[in-house]
Protein backbone atom coordinates (compact mmCIF):
# COMPACT_ATOMS: atom_id res chain seq x y z
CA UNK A 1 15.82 0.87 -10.04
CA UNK A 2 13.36 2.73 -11.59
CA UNK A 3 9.95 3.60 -10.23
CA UNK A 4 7.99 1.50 -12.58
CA UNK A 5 10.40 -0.99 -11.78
CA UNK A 6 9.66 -0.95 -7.71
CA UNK A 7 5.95 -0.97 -8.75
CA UNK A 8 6.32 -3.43 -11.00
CA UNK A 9 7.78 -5.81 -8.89
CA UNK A 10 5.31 -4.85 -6.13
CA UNK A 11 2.32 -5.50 -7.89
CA UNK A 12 3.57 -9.34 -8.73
CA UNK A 13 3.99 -9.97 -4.57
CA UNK A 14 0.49 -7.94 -4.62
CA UNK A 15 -1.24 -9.80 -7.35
CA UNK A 16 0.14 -13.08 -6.14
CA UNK A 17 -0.94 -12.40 -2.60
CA UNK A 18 -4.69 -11.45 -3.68
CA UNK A 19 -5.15 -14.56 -5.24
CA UNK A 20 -4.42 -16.67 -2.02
CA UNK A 21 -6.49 -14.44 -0.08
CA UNK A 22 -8.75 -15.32 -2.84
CA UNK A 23 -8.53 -19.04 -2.29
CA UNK A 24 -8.59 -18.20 1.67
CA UNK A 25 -11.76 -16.47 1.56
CA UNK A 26 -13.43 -19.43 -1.11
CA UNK A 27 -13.46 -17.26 -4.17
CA UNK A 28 -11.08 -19.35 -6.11
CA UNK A 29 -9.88 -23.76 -5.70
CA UNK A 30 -6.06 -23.72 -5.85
CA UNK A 31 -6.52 -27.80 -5.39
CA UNK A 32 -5.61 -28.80 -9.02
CA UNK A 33 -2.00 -27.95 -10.29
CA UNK A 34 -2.59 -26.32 -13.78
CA UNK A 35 -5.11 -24.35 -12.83
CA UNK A 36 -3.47 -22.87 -9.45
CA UNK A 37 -0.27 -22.13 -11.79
CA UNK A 38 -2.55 -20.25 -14.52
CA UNK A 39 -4.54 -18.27 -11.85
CA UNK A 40 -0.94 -17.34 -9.96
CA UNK A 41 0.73 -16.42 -13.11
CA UNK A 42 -2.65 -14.26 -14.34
CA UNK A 43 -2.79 -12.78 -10.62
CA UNK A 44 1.23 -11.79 -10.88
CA UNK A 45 1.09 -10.70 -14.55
CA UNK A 46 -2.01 -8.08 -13.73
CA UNK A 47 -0.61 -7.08 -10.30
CA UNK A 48 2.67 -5.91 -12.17
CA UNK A 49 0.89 -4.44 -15.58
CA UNK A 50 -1.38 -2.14 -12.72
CA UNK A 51 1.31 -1.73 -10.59
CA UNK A 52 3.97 -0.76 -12.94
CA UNK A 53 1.57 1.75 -14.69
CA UNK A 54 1.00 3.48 -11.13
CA UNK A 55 5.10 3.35 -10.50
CA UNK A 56 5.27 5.02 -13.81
CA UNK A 57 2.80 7.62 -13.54
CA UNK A 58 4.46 8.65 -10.11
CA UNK A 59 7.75 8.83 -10.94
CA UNK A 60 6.71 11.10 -13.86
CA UNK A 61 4.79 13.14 -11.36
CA UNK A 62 8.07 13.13 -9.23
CA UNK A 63 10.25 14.00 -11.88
CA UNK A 64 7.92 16.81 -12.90
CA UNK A 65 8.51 18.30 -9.40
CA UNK A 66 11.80 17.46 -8.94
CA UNK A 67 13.74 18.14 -12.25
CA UNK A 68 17.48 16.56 -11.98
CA UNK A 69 20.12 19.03 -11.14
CA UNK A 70 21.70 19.81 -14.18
CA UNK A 71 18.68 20.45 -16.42
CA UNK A 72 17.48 23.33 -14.28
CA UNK A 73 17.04 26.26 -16.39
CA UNK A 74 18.94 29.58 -15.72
């Protein structure tokens, strides 16, 4: 797996888990079906977008750093 992958699929637990704490705290009313579903699947859609971005910008970094071993030059 990639790195945007692992942040990626971070961010949906993430974004998932903020909106419950969200409904803990009395931010948000996760009582009605519909609109529980529509504010878990916004929460896990941005968490992953954000999260994958971050993945991807640090396994550039990474890569950047750490070139692979055969493209070294000589």
């Amino acid at each position: 797996m990639s790195a945007t992958s692992h942040g990626a699929a971070c961010g949906v637990v993430l974004g998932i888990v903020v909106v419950i704490f969200l409904q803990q705290t009395s931010y948000l009313s996760l009582s009605d079906l519909t609109p529980a579903i529509e504010d878990l699947a916004i929460g896990a859609v941005v968490g992953g977008i954000l999260c994958g971005l971050i993945g991807w910008l640090l396994g550039r970094s990474y890569l950047a750093r750490h070139p692979p071993q055969g493209t070294a030059g000589p």
